[in-house]
Protein backbone atom coordinates (compact mmCIF):
# COMPACT_ATOMS: atom_id res chain seq x y z
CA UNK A 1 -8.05 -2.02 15.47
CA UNK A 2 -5.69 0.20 13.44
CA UNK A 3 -3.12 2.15 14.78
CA UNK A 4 -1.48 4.99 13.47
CA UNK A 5 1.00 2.98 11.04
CA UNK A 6 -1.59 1.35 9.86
CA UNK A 7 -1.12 -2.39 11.30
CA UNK A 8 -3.83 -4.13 12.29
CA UNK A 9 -3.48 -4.99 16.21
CA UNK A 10 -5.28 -6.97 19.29
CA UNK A 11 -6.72 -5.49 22.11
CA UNK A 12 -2.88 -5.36 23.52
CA UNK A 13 -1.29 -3.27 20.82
CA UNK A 14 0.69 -6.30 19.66
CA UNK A 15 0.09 -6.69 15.83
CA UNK A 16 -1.77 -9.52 14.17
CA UNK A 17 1.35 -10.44 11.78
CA UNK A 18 3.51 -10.87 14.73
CA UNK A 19 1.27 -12.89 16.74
CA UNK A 20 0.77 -14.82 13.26
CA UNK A 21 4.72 -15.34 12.53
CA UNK A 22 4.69 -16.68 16.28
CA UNK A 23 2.42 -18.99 16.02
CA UNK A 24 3.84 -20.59 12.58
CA UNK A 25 7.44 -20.50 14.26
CA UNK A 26 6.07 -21.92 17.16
CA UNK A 27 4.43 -24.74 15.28
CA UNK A 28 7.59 -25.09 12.63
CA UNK A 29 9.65 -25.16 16.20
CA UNK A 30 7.74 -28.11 17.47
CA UNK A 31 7.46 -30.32 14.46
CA UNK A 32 11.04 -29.86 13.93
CA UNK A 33 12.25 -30.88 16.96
CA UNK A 34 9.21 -33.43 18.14
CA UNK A 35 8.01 -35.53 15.57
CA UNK A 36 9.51 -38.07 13.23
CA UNK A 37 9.20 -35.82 10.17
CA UNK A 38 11.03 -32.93 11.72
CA UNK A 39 14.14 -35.27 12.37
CA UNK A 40 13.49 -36.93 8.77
CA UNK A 41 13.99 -33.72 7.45
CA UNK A 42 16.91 -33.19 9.40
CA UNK A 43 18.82 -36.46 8.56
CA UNK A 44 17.37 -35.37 4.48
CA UNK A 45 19.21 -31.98 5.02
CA UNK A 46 22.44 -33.35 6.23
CA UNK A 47 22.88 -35.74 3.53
CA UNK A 48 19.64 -37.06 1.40
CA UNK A 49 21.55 -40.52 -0.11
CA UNK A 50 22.20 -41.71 3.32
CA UNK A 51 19.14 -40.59 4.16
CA UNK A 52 17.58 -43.20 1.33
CA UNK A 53 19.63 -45.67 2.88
CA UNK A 54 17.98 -44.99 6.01
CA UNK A 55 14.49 -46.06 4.67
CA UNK A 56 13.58 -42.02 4.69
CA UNK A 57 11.03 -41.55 1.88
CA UNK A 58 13.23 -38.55 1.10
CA UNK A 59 11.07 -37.92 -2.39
CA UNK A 60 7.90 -37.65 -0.55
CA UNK A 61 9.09 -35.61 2.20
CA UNK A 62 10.31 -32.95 -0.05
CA UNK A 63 6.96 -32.80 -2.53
CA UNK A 64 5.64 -31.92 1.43
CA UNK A 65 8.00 -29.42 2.69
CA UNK A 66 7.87 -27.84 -1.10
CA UNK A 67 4.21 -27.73 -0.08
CA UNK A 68 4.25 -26.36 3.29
CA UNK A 69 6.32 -24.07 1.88
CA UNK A 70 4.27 -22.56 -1.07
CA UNK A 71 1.95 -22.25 1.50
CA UNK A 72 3.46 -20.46 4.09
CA UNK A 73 4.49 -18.00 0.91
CA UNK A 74 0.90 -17.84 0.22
CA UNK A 75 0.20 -16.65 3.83
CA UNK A 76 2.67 -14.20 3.82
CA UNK A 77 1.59 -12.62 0.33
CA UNK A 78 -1.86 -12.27 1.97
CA UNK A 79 -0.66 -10.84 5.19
CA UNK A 80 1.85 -8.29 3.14
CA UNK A 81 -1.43 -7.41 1.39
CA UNK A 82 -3.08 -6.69 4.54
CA UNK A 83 -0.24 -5.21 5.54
CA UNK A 84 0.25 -2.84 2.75
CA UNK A 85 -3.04 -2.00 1.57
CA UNK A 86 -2.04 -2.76 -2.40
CA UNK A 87 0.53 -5.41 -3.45
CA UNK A 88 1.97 -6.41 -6.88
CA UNK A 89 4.15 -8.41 -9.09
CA UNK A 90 7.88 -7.32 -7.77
CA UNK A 91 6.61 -6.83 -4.01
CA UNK A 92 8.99 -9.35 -2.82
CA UNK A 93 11.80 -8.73 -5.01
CA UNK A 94 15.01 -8.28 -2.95
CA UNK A 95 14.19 -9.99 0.00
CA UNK A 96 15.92 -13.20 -0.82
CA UNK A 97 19.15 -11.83 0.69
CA UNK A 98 17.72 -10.70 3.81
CA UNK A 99 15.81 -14.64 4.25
CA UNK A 100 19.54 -16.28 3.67
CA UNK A 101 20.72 -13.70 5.83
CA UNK A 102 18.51 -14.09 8.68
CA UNK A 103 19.12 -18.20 8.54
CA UNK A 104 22.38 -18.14 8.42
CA UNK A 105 23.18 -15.39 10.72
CA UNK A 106 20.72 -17.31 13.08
CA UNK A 107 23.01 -20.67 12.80
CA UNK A 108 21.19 -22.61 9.99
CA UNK A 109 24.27 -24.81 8.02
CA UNK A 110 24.47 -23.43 4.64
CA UNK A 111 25.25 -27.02 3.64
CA UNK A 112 22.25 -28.57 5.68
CA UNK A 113 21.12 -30.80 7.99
CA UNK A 114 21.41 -28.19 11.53
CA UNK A 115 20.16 -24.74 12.86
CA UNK A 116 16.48 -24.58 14.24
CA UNK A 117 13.65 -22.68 13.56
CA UNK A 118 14.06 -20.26 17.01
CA UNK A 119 17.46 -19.22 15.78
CA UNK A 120 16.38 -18.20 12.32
CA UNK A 121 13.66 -16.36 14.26
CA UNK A 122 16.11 -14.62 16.21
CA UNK A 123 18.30 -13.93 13.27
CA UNK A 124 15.66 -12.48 11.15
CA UNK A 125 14.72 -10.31 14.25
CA UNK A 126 18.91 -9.27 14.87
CA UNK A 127 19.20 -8.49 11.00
CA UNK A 128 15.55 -6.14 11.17
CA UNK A 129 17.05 -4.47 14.43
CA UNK A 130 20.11 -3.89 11.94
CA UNK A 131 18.43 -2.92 8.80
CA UNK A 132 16.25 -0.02 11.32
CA UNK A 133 19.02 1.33 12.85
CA UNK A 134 21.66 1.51 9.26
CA UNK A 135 18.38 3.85 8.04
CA UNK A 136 18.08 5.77 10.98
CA UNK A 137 21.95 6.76 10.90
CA UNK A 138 20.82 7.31 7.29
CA UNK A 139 23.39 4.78 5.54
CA UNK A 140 23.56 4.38 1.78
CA UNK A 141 21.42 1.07 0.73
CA UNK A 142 24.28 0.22 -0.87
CA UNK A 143 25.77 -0.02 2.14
CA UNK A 144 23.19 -1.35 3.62
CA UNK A 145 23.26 -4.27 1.47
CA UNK A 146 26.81 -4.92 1.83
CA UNK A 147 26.94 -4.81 5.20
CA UNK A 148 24.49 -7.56 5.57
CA UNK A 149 26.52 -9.31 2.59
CA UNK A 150 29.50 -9.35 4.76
CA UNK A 151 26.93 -10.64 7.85
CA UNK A 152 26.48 -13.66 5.83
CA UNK A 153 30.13 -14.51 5.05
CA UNK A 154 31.30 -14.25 8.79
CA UNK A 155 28.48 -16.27 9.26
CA UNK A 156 29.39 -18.74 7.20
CA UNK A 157 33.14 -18.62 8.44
CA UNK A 158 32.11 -19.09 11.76
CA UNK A 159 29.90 -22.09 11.11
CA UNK A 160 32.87 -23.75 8.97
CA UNK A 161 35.37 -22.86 11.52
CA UNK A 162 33.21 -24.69 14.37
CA UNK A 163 32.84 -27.37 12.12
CA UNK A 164 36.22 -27.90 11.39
CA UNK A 165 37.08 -27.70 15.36
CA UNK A 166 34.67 -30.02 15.95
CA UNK A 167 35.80 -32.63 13.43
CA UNK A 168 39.30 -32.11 14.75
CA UNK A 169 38.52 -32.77 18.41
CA UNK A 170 36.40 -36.25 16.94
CA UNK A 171 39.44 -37.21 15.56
CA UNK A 172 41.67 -36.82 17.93
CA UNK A 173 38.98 -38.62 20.61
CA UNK A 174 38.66 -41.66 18.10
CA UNK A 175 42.70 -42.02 18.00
C-alpha cells in the first residue's frame, strides 16, 4: 500500500524501508557481537598488525566486509529508487557527512576498533530528528550543515576525553 507521501507500507502503516533497515541492523547487531567474525573485525578495527599477529586473516576479512558493504549500498540504491520514484548519478552526493555523523555521534571510535551497530542506529535516528526539526524552524542549510559539523567534533572530544580518563585510571590501577 501507498500512503499519501508516497512510501510503500505494511498492513500496520510502518514503511517497508524501515522494517528493511531493521532487519539489516538487527542482523549487522548480531554478527557483530555473536560470532567470531564480528569480534575479528573488532580486534582488525582496533589495530589490524596486532591483529595479524593474532592469526586474524585480516586481508580476507576486509575483501568481505568491502563486500557486504557494496552490497548493502546496492540495497539501499534500490530502496532510494523505490523510494523516490526516479534516481540518478549525484543522488547520494552529500550524505557522507550525515553517515560519519550518525556513527560517531552514536559512539563509533573514529580511530576504530569500538561503538556497535545499535548506537549508530540510534545516532543516525538523533541526527534525522535534528536535521527535521533545523528545517521546520526553517534554518539556513548552511547552518544546518555546520551544526552537525560541530556534532561531530564534540563527538569526537568526548570519545578522546573518555579515552584519555580511562587510560589514566589503568595506569594508576597498574602502579
Amino acid at each position: 500500500w501507498a500512503d499519501q507521501f508516497g512510501m510503500v507500507t505494511d498492513r500496520f502503516g510502518v514503511p517497508w524501508l524501515v522494517i528493511i533497515a531493521l532487519a539489516v541492523t538487527i542482523a549487522a547487531g548480531i554478527v557483530l557481537r555473536n560470532y567470531r567474525v564480528g569480534r575479528e573485525l573488532y580486534a582488525m578495527g582496533s589495530n589490524p598488525e596486532a591483529a595479524t599477529l593474532a592469526g586474524i586473516r585480516v586481508g580476507r576479512n576486509l575483501i568481505g566486509v568491502f563486500a557486504v558493504s557494496g552490497a548493502l549500498a546496492g540495497l539501499a540504491g534500490v530502496l532510494f529508487a523505490v523510494r523516490f520514484g526516479t534516481i540518478d548519478a549525484a543522488a547520494g552526493t552529500n550524505y557522507e557527512l550525515n553517515v560519519v555523523a550518525a556513527a560517531v555521534v552514536g559512539g563509533v571510535a573514529v580511530f576504530g576498533g569500538s561503538g556497535t551497530v545499535w548506537g549508530a542506529g540510534l545516532g543516525a535516528l538523533l541526527l534525522t530528528v535534528i536535521s527535521s526539526a533545523l528545517a521546520v524552524l526553517d534554518i539556513n542549510q548552511f547552518w544546518q550543515q555546520a551544526i552537525v559539523g560541530a556534532l561531530i567534533v564534540l563527538a569526537i572530544c568526548a570519545d578522546r576525553l573518555v579515552a584519555a580518563r580511562i587510560a589514566r585510571s589503568l595506569r594508576r590501577r597498574d602502579a
